[in-house]
Protein backbone atom coordinates (compact mmCIF):
# COMPACT_ATOMS: atom_id res chain seq x y z
CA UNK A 1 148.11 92.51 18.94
CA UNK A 2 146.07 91.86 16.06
CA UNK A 3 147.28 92.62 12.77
CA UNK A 4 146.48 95.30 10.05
CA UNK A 5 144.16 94.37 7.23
CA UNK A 6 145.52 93.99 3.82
CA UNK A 7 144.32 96.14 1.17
CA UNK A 8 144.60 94.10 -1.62
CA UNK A 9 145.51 96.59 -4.38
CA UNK A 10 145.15 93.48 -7.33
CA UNK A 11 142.15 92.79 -6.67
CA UNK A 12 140.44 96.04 -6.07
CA UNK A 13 142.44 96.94 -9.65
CA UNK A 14 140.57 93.87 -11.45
CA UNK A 15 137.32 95.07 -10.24
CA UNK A 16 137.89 98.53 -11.26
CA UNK A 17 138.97 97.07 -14.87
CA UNK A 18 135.64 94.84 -14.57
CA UNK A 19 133.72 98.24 -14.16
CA UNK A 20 135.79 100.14 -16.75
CA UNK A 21 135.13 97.18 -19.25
CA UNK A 22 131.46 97.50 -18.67
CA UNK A 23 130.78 101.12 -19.30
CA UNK A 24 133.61 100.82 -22.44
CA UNK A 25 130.93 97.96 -23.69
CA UNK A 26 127.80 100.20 -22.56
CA UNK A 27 128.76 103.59 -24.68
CA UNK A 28 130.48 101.56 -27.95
CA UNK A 29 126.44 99.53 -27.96
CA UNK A 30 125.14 102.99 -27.45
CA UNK A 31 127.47 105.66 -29.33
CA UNK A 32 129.77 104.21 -31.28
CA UNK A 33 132.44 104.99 -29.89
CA UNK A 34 135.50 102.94 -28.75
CA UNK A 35 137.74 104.59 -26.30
CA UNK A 36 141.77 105.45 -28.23
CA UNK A 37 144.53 105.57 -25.55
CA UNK A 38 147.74 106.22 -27.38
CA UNK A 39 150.85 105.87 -26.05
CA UNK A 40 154.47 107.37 -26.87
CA UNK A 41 157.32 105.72 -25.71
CA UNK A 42 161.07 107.56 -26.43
CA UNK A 43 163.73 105.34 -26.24
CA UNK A 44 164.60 101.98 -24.55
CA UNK A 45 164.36 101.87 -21.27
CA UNK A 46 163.49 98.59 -19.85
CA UNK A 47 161.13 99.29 -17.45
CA UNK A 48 159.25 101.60 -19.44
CA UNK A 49 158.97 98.83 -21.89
CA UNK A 50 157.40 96.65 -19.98
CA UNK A 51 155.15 98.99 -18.61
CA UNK A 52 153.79 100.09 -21.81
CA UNK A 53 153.56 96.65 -23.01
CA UNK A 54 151.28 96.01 -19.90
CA UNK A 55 149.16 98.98 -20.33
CA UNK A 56 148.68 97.87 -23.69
CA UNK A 57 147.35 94.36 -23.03
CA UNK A 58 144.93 95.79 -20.16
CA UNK A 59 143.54 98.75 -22.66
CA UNK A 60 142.51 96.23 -24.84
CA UNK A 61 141.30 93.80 -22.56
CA UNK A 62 138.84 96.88 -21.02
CA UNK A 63 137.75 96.99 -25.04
CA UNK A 64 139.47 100.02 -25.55
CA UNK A 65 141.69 100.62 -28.88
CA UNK A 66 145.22 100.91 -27.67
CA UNK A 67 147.87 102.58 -30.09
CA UNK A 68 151.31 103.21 -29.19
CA UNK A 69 153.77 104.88 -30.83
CA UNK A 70 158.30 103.49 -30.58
CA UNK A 71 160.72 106.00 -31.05
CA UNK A 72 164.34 106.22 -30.92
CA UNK A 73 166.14 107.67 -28.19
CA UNK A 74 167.78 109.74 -30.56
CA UNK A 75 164.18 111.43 -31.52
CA UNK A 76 164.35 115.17 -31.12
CA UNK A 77 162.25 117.31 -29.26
CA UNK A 78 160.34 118.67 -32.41
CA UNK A 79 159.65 115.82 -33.68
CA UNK A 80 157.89 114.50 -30.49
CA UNK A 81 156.34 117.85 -29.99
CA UNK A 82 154.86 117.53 -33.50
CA UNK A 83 153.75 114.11 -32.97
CA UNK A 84 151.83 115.12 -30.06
CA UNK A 85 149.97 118.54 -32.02
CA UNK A 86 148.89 116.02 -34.63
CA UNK A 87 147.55 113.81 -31.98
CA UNK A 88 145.80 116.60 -30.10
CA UNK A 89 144.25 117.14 -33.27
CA UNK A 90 142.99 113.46 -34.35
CA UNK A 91 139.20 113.59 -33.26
CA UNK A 92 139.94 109.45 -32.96
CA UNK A 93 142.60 109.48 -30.24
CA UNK A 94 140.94 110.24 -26.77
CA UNK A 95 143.85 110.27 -24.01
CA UNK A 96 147.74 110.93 -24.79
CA UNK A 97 150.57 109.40 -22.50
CA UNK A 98 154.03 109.96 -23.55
CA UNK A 99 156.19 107.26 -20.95
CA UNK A 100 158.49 109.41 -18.56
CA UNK A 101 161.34 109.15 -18.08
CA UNK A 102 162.39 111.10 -21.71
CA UNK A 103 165.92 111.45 -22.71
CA UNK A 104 167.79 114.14 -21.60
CA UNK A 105 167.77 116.37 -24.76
CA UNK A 106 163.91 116.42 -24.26
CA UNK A 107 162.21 119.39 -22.00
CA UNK A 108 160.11 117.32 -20.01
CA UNK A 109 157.70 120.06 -19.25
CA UNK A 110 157.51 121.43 -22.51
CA UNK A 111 156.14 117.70 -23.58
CA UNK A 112 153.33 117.60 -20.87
CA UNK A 113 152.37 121.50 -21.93
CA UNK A 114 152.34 120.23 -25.29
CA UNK A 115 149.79 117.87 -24.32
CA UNK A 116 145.71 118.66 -24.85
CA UNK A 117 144.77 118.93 -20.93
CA UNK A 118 141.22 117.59 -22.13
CA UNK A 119 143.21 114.09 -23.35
CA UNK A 120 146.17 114.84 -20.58
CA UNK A 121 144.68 110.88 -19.20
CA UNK A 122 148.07 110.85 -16.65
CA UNK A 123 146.72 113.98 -15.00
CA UNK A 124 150.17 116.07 -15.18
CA UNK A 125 149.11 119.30 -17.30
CA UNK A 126 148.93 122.50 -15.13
CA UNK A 127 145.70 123.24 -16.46
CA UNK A 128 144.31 119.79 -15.11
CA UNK A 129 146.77 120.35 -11.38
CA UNK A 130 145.03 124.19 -11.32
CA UNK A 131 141.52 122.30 -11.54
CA UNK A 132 142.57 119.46 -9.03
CA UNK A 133 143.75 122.05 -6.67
CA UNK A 134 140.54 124.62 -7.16
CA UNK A 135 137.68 121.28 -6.62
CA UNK A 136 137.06 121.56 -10.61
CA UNK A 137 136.81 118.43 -12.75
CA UNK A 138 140.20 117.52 -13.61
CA UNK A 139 142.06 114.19 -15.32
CA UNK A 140 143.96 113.37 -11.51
CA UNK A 141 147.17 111.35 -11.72
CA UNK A 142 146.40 108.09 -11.80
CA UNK A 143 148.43 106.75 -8.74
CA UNK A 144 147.22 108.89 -5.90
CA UNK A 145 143.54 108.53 -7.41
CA UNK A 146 144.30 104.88 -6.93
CA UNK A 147 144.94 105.87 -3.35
CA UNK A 148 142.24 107.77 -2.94
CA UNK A 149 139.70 105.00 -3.95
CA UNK A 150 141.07 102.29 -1.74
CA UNK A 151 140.88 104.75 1.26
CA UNK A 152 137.30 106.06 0.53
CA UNK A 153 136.23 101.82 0.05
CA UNK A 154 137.91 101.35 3.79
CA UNK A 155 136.97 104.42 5.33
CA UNK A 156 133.93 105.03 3.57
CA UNK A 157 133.43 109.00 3.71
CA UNK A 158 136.96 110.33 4.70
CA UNK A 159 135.83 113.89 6.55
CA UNK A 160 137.51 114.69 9.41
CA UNK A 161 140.29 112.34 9.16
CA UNK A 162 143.92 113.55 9.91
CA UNK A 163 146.11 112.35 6.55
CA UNK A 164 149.84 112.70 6.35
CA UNK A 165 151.46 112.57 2.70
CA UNK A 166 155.20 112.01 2.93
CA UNK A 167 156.62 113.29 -0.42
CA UNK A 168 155.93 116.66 -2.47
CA UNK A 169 156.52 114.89 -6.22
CA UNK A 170 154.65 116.18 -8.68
CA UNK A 171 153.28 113.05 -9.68
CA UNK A 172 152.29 111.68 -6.12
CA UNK A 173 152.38 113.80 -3.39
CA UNK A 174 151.08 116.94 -4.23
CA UNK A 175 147.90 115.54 -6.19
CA UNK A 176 147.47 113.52 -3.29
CA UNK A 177 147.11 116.25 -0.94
CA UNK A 178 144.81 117.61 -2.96
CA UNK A 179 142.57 115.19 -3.48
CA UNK A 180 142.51 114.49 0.31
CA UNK A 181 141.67 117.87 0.75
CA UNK A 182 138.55 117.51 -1.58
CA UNK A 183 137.63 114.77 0.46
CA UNK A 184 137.40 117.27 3.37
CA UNK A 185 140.69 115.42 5.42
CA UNK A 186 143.12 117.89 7.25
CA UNK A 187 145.77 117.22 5.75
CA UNK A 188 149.91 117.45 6.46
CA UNK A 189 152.30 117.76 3.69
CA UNK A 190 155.68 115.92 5.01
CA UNK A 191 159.12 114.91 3.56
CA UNK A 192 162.60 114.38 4.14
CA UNK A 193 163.19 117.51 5.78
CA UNK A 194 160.42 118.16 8.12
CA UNK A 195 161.19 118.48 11.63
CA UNK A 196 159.93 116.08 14.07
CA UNK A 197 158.83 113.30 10.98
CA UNK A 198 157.98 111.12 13.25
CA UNK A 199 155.83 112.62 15.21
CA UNK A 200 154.03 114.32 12.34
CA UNK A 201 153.40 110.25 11.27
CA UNK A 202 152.24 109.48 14.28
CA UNK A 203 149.33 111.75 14.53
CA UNK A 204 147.73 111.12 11.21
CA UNK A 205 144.83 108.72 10.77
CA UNK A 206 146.02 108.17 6.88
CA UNK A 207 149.85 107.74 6.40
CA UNK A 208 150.91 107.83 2.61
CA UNK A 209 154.05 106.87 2.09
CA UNK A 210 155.53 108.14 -1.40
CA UNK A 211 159.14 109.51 -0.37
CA UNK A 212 161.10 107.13 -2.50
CA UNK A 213 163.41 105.87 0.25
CA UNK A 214 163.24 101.85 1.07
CA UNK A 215 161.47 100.74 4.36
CA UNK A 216 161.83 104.69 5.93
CA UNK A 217 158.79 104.42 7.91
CA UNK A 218 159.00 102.49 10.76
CA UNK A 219 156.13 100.58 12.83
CA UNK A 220 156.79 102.96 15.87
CA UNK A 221 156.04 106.24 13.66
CA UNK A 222 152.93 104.82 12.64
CA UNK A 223 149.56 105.64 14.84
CA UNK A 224 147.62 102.43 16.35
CA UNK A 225 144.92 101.51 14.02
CA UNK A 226 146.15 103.95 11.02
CA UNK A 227 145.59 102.99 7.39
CA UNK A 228 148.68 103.00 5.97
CA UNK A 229 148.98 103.64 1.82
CA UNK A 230 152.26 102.94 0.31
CA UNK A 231 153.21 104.25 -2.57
CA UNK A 232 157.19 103.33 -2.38
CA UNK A 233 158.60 100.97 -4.89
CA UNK A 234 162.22 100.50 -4.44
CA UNK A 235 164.56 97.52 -5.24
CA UNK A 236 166.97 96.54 -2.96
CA UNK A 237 169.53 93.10 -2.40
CA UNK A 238 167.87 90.04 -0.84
CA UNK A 239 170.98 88.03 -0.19
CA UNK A 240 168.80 85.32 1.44
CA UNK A 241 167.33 84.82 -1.97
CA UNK A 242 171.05 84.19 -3.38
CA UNK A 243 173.79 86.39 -4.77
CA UNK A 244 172.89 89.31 -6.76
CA UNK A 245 169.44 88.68 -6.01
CA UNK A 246 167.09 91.67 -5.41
CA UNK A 247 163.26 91.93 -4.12
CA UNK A 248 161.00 94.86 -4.13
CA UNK A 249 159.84 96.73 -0.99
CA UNK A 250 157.90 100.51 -0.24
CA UNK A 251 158.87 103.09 1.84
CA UNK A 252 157.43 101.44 4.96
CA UNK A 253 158.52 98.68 6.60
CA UNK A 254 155.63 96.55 6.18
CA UNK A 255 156.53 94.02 8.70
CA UNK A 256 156.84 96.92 11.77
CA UNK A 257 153.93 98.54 10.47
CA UNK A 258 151.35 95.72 9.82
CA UNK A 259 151.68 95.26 13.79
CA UNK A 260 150.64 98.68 14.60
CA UNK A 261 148.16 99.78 11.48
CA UNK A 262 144.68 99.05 11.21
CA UNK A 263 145.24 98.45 7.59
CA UNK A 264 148.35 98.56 5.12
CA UNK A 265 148.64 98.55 1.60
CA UNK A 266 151.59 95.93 0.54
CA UNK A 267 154.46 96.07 -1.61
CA UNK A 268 154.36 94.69 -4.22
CA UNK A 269 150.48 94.14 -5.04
CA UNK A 270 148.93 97.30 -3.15
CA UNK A 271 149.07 100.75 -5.41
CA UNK A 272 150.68 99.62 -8.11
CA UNK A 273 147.87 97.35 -9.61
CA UNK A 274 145.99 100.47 -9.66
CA UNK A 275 147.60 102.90 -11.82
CA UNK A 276 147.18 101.36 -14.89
CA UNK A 277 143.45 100.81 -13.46
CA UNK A 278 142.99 104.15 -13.18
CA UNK A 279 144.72 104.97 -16.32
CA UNK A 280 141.57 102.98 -18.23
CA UNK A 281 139.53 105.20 -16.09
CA UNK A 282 141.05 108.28 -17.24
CA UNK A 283 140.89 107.02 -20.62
CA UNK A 284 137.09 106.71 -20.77
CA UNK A 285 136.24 110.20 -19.37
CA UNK A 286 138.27 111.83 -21.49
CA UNK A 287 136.42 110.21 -24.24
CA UNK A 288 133.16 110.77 -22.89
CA UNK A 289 134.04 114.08 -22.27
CA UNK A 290 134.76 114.91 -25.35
CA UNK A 291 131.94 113.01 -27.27
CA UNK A 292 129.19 115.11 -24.69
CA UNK A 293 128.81 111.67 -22.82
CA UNK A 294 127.45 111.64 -19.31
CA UNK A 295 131.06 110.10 -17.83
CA UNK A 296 130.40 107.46 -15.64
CA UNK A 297 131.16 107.98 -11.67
CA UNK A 298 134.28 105.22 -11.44
């Protein structure tokens, strides 16, 4: 049986940066204007801090200004909220991302309200879901748009396909259904709970994985020739690496599926790459949105 093809998220993430970095160059020559992403980060939560760190470095990189803003876990929730007015305010900052998770003394969706939907560059304002869901232009979270441009580079146009998305998050799922919708898929909304999983796998043409549950799709729920997406980044022991040593895997099991699928997405080095990707996209339509630029069609 041959096996899937990899969809090498890295690499179709530094080409999207390439393109990002080239219209960032092309409206700063022609408008003057350099692209602000500012980031908040509450607190000190290690993986946060890296990831901000990262997004950071790549903002830059694209020729962007990058701004981010370190406060103690101990901030309270008017003081963030006020931080973000001001920002929504400053004609100089173009997208707003305050890191998730917050503490727990801080209304998470009282934050993302707070948040100017026309700088909301992670996509999670209602007013930026309601235009998702209704075909409008919207910001679209940045990890299922990833998704959605690998599958449209494989497939090409995507009508007609059957897609399953297993997981209903907010952040993932949902938008993802949408956007597959757009794309004029028929699409099945699956998760822990739905009755004959398996099954429902089976029959879909696109399988995205985003449940949050290690290695939970198996090769023999995936249909022959599928393209598998998988969101799923969990850390789990690898006691052949040595004690108390740990390695990351999705939600499929990439070793069962890669025999069956016509392409796969791996873990780590598939999605992930392209959030922060798309997060640079996000970050330059916002701005030329709200400078009357013609945003460019990334």
């Amino acid at each position: 049986m041959t096996e899937a093809t990899i969809i090498d998220g890295k690499a179709f993430a530094a080409k999207l940066r390439e393109r990002v970095g080239a219209e960032v160059r092309r409206i700063t020559d022609a408008h003057g204007l350099k692209p602000n992403l500012t980031v908040i980060l509450v607190g000190e939560d290690a993986a946060s801090q890296v990831y901000v760190r990262n997004k950071g470095i790549q903002t830059e990189e694209a020729g962007m200004e990058s701004v981010t803003h370190r406060l103690d876990a101990s901030t309270d929730e008017a003081t963030l909220l006020g931080m973000i007015e001001d920002l929504n305010a400053d004609p100089k900052c173009n997208g707003i991302l305050v890191q998730l998770p917050l503490p727990d003394h801080i209304d998470e969706s009282k934050v993302l309200a707070t948040i100017d939907p026309e700088k909301d560059v992670d996509g999670f304002h209602v007013i930026n879901v309601g235009r998702l869901w209704t075909g409008q232009n919207a910001l679209v979270p940045c990890t299922p748009y990833g998704c959605l441009m690998m599958l449209k580079d494989h497939f090409g146009s995507l009508s007609g396909k059957r897609a399953l998305v297993l997981g209903r998050s907010n952040i993932v799922g949902k938008p993802m259904a949408a956007l597959l919708l757009n794309e004029s898929c028929t699409v099945t909304v699956a998760h822990s709970r739905t009755a004959d999983l398996e099954e429902r796998c089976r029959e879909a043409d696109i399988l995205v994985a985003a449940v949050g549950r290690p290695e939970m799709v198996k090769g023999d729920w995936v249909k022959p020739g599928a393209v598998v997406i998988d969101v799923g980044i969990n850390r789990v022991p690898a006691p052949e690496k040595g004690p108390d040593k740990t390695k990351l895997v999705g939600d499929v099991d990439f070793g069962e599926a890669s025999a069956v699928a016509g392409a796969i997405t791996p873990v780590p080095g598939g999605v992930g790459p392209m959030t922060i990707a798309c997060l640079l996209r996000n970050t330059l339509v916002a701005a030329c949105r709200q400078n009357g630029i013609d945003a460019p069609d990334l």
